[in-house]
C-alpha atoms as a PDB file:
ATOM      1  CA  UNK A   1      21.705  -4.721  21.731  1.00  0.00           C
ATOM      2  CA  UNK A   2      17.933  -5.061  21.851  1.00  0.00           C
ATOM      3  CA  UNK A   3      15.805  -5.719  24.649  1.00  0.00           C
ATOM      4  CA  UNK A   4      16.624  -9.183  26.627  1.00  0.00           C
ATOM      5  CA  UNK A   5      18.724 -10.183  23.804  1.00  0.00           C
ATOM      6  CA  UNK A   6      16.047 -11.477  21.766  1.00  0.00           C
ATOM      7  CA  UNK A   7      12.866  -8.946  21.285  1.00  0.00           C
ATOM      8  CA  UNK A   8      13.116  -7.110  18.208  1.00  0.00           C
ATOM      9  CA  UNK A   9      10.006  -4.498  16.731  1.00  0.00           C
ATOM     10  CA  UNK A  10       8.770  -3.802  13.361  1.00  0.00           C
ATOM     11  CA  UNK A  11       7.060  -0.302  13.599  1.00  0.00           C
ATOM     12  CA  UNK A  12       3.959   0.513  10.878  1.00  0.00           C
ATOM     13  CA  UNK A  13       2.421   3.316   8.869  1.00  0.00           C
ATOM     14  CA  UNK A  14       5.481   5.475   9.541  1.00  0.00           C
ATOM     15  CA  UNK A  15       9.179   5.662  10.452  1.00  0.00           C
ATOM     16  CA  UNK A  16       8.202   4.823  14.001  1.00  0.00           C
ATOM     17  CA  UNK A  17      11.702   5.747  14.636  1.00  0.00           C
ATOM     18  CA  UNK A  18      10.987   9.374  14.860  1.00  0.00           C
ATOM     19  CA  UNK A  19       7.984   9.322  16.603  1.00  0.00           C
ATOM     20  CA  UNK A  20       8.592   6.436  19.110  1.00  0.00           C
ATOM     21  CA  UNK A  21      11.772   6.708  20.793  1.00  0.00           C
ATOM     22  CA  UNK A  22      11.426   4.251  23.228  1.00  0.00           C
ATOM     23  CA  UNK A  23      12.018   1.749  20.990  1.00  0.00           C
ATOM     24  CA  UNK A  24      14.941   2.101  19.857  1.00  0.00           C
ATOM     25  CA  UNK A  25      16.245  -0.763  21.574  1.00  0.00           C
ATOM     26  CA  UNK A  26      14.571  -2.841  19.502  1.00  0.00           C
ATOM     27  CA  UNK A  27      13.294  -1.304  16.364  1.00  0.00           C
ATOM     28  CA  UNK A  28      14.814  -2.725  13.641  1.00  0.00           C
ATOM     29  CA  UNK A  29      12.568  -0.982  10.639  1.00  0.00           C
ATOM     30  CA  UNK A  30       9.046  -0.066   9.368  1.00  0.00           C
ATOM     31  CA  UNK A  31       6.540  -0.718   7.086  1.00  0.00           C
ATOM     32  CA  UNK A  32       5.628   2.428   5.772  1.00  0.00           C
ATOM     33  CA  UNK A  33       2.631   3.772   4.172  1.00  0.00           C
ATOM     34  CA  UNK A  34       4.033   6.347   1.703  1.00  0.00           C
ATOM     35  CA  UNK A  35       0.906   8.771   1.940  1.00  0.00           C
ATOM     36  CA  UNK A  36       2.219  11.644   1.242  1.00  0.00           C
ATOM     37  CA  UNK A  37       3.696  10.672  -2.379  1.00  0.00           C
ATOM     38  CA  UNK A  38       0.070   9.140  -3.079  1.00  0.00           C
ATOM     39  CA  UNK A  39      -1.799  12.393  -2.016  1.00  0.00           C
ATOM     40  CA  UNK A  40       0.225  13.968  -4.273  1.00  0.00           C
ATOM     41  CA  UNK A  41      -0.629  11.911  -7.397  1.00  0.00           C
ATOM     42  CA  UNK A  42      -3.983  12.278  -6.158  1.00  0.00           C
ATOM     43  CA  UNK A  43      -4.073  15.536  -6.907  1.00  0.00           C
ATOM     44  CA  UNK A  44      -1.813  15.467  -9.795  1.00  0.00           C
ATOM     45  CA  UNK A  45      -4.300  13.255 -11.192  1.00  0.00           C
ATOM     46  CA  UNK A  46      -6.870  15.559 -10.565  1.00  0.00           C
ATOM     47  CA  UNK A  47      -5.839  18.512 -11.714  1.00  0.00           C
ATOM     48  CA  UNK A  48      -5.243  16.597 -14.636  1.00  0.00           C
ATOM     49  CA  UNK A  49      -8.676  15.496 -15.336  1.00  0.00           C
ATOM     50  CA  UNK A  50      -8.027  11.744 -14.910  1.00  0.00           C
ATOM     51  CA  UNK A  51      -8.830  11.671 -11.082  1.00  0.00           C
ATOM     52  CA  UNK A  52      -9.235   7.667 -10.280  1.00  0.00           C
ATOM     53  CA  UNK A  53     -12.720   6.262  -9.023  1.00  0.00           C
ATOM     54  CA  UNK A  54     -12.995   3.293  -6.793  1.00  0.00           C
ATOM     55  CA  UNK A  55     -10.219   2.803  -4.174  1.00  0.00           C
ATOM     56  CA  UNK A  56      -6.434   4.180  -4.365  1.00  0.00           C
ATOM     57  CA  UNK A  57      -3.277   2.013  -3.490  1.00  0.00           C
ATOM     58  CA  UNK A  58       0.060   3.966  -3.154  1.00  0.00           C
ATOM     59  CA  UNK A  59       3.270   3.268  -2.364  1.00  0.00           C
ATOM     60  CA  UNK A  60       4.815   2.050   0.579  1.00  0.00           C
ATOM     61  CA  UNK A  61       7.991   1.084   1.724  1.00  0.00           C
ATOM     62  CA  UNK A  62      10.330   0.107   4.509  1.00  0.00           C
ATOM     63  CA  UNK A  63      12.330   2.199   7.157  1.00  0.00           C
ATOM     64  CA  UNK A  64      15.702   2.720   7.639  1.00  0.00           C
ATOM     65  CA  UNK A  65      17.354   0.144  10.013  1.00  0.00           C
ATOM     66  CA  UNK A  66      18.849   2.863  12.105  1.00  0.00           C
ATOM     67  CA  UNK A  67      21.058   1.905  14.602  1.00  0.00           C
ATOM     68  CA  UNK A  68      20.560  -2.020  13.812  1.00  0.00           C
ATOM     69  CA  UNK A  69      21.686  -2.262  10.476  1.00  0.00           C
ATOM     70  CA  UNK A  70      24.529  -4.481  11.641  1.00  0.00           C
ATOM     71  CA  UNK A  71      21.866  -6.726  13.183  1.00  0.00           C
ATOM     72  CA  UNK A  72      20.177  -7.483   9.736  1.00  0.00           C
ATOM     73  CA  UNK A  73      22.025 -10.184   7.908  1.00  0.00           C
ATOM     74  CA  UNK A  74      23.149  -9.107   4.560  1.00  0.00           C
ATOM     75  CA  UNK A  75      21.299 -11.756   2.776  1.00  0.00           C
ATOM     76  CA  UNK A  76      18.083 -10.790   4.395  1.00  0.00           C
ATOM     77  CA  UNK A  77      19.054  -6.956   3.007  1.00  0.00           C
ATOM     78  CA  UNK A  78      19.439  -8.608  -0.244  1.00  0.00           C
ATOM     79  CA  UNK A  79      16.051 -10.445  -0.240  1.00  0.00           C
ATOM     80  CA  UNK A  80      14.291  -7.295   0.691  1.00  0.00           C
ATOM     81  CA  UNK A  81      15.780  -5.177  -1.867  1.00  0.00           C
ATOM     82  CA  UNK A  82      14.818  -7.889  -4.582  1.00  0.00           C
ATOM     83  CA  UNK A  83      11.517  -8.647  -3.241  1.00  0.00           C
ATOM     84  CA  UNK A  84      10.765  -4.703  -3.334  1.00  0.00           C
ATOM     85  CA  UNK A  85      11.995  -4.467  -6.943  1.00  0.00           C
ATOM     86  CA  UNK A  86       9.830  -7.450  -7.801  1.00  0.00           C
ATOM     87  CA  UNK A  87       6.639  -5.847  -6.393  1.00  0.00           C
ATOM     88  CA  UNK A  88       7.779  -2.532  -8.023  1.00  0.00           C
ATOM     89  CA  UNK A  89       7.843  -4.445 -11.853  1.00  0.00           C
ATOM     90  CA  UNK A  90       5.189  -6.562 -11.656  1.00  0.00           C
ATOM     91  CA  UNK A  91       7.301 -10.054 -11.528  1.00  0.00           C
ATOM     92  CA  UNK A  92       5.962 -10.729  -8.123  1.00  0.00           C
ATOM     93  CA  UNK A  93       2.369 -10.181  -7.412  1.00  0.00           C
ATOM     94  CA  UNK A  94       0.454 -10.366  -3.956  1.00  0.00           C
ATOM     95  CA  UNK A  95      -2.836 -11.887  -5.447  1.00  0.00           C
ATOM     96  CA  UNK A  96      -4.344  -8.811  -3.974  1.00  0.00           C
ATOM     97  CA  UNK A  97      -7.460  -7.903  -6.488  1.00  0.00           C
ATOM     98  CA  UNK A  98      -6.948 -10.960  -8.309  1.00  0.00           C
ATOM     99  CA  UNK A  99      -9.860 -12.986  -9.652  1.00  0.00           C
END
């Protein structure tokens, strides 16, 4: 049960979930910056001669639910899971860099 029945927490940057215990209660995921995978590409890309100028998006992603995966409605799961595989492909764009 979260905190006061109604206060829920989305962590960032990392799985806040290991590094902020107290809230458990009510952390429910995170949005993750996946910097490790994008250092290494970085340097793959490097070593490779093909090192990228200008600024460097990686990946990210989203948390486990931990101990509130019951909490999440199914068809939320669902939307999440489609939306990711839509910004993964291309079929949904942010508009981020755009024109």
């Amino acid at each position: 049960m979260c905190i006061r029945d109604s206060l829920w927490c989305i962590g960032v940057d990392t799985d806040q979930w290991e590094t902020v215990p107290e809230a458990h209660p009510c952390l429910v995921s995170s949005a993750m910056k996946l910097i490790t995978p994008g250092v290494v590409d970085l340097a793959t890309a490097s070593v490779n001669g093909e090192f990228p100028g200008g600024n460097f998006f990686g990946a990210v992603g989203l948390a486990d639910f931990h101990d509130h995966a019951d909490a999440v409605p199914q068809d939320v799961k669902d939307l999440l899971d489609t939306t990711n595989a839509g910004l993964l492909d291309g079929s949904i764009t942010t508009g981020y860099g755009e024109g």
